[in-house]
C-alpha atoms as a PDB file:
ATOM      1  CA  UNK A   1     -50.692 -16.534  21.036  1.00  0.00           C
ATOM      2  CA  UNK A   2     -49.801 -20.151  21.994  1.00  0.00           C
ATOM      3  CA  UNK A   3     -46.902 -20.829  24.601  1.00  0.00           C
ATOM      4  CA  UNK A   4     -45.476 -23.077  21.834  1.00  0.00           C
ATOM      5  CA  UNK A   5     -45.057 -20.395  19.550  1.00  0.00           C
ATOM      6  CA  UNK A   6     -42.884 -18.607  21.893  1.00  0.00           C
ATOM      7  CA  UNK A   7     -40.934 -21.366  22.749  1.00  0.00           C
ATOM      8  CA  UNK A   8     -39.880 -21.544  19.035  1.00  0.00           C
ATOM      9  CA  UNK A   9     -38.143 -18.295  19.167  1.00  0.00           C
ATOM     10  CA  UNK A  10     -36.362 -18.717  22.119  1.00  0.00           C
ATOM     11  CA  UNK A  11     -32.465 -18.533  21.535  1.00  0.00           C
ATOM     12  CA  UNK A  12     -32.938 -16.824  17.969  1.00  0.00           C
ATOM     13  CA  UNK A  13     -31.637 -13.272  18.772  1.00  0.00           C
ATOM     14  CA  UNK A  14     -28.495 -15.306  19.924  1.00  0.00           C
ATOM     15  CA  UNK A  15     -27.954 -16.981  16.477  1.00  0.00           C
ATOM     16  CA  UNK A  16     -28.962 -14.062  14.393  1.00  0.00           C
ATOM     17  CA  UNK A  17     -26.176 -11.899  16.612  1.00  0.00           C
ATOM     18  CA  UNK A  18     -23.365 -14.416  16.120  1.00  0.00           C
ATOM     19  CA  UNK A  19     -24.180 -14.404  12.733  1.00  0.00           C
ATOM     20  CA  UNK A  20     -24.053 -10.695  12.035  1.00  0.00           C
ATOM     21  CA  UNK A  21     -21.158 -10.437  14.273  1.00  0.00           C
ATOM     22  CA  UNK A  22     -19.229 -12.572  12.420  1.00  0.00           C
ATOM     23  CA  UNK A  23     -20.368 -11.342   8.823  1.00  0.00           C
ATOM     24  CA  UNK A  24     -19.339  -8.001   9.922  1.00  0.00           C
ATOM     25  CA  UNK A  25     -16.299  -8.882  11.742  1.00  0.00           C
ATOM     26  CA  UNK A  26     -14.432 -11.352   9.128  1.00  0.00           C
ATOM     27  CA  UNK A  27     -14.202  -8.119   6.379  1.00  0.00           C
ATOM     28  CA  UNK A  28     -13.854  -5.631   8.967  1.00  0.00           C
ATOM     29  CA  UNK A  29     -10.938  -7.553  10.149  1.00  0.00           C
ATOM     30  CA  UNK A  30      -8.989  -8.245   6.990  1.00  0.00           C
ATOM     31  CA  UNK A  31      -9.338  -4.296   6.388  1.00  0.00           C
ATOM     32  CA  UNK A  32      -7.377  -4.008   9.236  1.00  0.00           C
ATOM     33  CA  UNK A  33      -4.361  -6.276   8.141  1.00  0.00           C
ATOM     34  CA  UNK A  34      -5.088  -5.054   4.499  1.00  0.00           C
ATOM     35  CA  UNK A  35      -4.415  -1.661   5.567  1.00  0.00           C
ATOM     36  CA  UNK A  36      -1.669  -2.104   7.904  1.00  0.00           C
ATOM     37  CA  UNK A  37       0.497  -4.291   5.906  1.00  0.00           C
ATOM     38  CA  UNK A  38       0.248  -0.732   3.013  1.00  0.00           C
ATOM     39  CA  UNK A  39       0.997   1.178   6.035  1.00  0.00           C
ATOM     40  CA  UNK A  40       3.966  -0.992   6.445  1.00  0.00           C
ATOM     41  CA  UNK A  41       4.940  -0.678   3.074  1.00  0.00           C
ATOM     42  CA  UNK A  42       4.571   3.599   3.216  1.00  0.00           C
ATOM     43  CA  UNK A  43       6.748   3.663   6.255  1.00  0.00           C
ATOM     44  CA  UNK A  44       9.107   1.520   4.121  1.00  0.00           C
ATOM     45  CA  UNK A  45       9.461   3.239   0.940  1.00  0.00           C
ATOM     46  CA  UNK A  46      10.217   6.725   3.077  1.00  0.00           C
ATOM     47  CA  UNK A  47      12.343   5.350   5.161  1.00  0.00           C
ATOM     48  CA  UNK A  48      14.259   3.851   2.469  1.00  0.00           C
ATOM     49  CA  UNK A  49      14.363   7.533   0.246  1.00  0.00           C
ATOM     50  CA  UNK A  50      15.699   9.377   2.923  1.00  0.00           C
ATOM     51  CA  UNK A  51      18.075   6.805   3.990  1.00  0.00           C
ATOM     52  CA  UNK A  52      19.588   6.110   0.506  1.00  0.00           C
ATOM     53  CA  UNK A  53      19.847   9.373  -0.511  1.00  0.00           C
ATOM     54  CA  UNK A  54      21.415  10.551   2.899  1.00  0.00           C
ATOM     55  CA  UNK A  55      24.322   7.499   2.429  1.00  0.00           C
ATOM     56  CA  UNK A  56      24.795   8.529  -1.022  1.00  0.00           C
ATOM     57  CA  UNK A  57      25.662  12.120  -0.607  1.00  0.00           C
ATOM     58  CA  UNK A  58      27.714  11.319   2.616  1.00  0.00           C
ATOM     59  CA  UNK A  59      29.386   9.571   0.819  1.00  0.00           C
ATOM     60  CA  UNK A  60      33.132   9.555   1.188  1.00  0.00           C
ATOM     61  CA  UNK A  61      35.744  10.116  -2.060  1.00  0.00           C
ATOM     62  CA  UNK A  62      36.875   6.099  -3.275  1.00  0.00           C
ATOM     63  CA  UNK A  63      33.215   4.732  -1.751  1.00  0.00           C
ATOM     64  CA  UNK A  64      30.743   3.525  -4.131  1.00  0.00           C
ATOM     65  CA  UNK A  65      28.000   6.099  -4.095  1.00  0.00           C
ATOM     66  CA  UNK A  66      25.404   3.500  -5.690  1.00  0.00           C
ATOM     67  CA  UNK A  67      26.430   0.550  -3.812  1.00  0.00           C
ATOM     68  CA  UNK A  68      25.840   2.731  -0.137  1.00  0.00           C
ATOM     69  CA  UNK A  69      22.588   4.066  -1.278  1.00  0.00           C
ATOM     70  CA  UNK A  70      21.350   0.594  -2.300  1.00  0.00           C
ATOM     71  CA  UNK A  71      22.520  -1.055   0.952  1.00  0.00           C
ATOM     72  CA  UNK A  72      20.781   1.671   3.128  1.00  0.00           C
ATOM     73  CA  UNK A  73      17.641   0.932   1.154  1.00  0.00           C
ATOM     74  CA  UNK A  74      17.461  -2.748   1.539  1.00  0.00           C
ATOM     75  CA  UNK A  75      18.544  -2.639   5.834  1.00  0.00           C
ATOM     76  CA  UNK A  76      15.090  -0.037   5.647  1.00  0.00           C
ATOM     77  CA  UNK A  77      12.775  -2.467   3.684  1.00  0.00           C
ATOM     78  CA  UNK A  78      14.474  -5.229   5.664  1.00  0.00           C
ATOM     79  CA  UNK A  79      12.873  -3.286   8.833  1.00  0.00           C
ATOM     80  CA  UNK A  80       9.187  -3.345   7.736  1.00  0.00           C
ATOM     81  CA  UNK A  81       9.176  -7.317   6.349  1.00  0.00           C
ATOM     82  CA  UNK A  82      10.074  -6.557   2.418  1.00  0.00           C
ATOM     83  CA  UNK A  83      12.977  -8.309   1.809  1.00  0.00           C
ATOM     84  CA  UNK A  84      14.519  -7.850  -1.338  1.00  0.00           C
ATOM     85  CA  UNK A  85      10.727  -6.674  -2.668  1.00  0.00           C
ATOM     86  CA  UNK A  86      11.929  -3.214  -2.810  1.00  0.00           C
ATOM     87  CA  UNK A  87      13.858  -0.827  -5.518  1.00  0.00           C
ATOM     88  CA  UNK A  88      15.295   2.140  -5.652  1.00  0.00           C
ATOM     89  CA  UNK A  89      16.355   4.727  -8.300  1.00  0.00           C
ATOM     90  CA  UNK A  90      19.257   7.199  -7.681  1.00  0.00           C
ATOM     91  CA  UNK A  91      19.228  10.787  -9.849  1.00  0.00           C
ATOM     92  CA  UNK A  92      21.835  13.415 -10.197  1.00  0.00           C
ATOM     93  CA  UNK A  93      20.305  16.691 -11.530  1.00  0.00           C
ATOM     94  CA  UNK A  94      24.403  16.907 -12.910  1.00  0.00           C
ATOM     95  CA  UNK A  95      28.049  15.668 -13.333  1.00  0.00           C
ATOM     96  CA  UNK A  96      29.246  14.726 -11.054  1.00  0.00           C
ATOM     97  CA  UNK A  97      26.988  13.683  -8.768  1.00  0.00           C
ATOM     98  CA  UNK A  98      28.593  14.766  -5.473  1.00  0.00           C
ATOM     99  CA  UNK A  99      29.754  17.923  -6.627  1.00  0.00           C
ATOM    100  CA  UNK A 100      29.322  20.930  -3.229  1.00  0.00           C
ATOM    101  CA  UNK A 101      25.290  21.921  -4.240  1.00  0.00           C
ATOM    102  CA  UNK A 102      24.609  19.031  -5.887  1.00  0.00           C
ATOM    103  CA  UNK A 103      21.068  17.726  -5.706  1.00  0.00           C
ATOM    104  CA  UNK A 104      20.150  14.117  -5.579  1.00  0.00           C
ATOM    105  CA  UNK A 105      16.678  12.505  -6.021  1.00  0.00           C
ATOM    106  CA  UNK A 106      16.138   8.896  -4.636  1.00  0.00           C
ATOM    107  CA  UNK A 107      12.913   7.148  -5.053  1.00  0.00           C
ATOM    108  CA  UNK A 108      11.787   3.947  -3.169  1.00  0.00           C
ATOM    109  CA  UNK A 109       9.011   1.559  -4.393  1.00  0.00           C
ATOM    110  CA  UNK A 110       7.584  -1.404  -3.255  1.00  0.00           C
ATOM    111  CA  UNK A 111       4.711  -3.911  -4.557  1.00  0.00           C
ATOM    112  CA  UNK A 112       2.437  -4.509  -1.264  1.00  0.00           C
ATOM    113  CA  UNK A 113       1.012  -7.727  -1.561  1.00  0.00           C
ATOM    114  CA  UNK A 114      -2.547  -8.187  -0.259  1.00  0.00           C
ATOM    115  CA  UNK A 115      -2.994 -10.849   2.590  1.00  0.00           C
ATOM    116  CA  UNK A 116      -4.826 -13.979   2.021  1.00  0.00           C
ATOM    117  CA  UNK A 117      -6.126 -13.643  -1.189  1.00  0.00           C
ATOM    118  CA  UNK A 118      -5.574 -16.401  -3.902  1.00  0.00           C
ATOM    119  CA  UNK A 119      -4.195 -16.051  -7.151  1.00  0.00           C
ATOM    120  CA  UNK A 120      -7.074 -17.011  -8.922  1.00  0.00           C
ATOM    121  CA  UNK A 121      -8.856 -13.637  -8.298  1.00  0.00           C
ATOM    122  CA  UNK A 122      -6.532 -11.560  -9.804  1.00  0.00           C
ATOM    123  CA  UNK A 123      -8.646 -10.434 -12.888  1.00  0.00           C
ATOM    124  CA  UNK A 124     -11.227  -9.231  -9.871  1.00  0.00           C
ATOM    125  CA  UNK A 125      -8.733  -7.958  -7.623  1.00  0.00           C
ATOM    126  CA  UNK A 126      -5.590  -6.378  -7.654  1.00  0.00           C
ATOM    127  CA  UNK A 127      -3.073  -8.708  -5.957  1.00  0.00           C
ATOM    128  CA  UNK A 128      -0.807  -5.962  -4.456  1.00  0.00           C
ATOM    129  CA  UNK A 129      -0.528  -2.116  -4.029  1.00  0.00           C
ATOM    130  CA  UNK A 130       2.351  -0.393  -5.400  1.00  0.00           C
ATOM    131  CA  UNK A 131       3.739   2.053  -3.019  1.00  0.00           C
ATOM    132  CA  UNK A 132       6.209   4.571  -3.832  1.00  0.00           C
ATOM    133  CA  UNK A 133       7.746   7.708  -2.145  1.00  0.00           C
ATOM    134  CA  UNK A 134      10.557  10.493  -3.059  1.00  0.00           C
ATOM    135  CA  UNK A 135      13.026  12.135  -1.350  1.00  0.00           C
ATOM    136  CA  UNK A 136      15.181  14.943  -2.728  1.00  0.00           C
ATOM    137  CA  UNK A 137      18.854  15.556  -0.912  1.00  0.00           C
ATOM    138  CA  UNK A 138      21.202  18.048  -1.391  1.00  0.00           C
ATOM    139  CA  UNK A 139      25.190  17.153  -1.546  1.00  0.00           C
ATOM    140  CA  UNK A 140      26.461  19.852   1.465  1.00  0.00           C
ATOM    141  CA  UNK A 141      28.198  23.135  -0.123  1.00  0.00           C
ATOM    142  CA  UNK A 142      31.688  22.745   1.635  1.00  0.00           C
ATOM    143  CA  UNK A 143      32.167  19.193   0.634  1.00  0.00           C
ATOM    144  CA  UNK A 144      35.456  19.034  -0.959  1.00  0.00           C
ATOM    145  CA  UNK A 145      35.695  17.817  -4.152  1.00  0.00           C
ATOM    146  CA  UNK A 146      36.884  14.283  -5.001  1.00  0.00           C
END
């Protein structure tokens, strides 16, 4: 073996290791936003279930039921960054709805939308995660009656 040829590989390992490193670092670091911005979006749509429902069977005779449950939900998406992104759905299991016993179901959803990726991969890719989660509350049993 000539010196030359060990000259030539001098500084090589150094290249290849940046190169790996940074192949294996770009994905491995948009999983990480990826999969905290759906985490954001999980905390959001339970946080927003069990606050709407809570303000809508709290609710006070003369108050809008609806309106309360709706407002709770957006100052909860408004925590985790989703801005008028999210919805929620208010069900009475009977009439009326804040009747002692009563039982309400609120669910939350949200479309996550997946950082940095184009619109033009969308047939390849879904562009955002929908992210949903229920919460069930009950009206309390000595509530008077409106």
């Amino acid at each position: 073996m000539s010196p030359l040829s060990v000259r030539d590989e001098r500084g090589s390992a150094v290249v290849e290791l940046v190169t790996l490193g940074v192949l294996l670092l770009v994905p491995l670091v948009y999983l990480v936003l990826a999969l905290g911005r759906v985490q954001a979006g999980a905390f959001a749509v339970s946080q927003a279930a069990r606050e709407s429902g809570r303000a809508f069977v709290t609710t006070d005779a003369g108050e809008d039921a609806s309106a309360r449950a709706r407002a709770a939900a957006e100052i909860s998406f408004a925590d985790h960054r989703f801005d008028g992104e999210g919805v929620v759905d208010v069900a009475c299991d009977g009439s009326p709805c804040l009747r002692p016993g009563g039982v309400v179901v609120t669910t939350a959803s949200v479309r996550v939308a997946l950082p940095l990726l184009p619109t033009f991969v969308e047939g390849a890719v879904p562009l955002s995660i929908p992210v949903s989660a229920t919460h069930v509350s009950t009206v309390d049993r000595f509530r008077s009656t409106p």
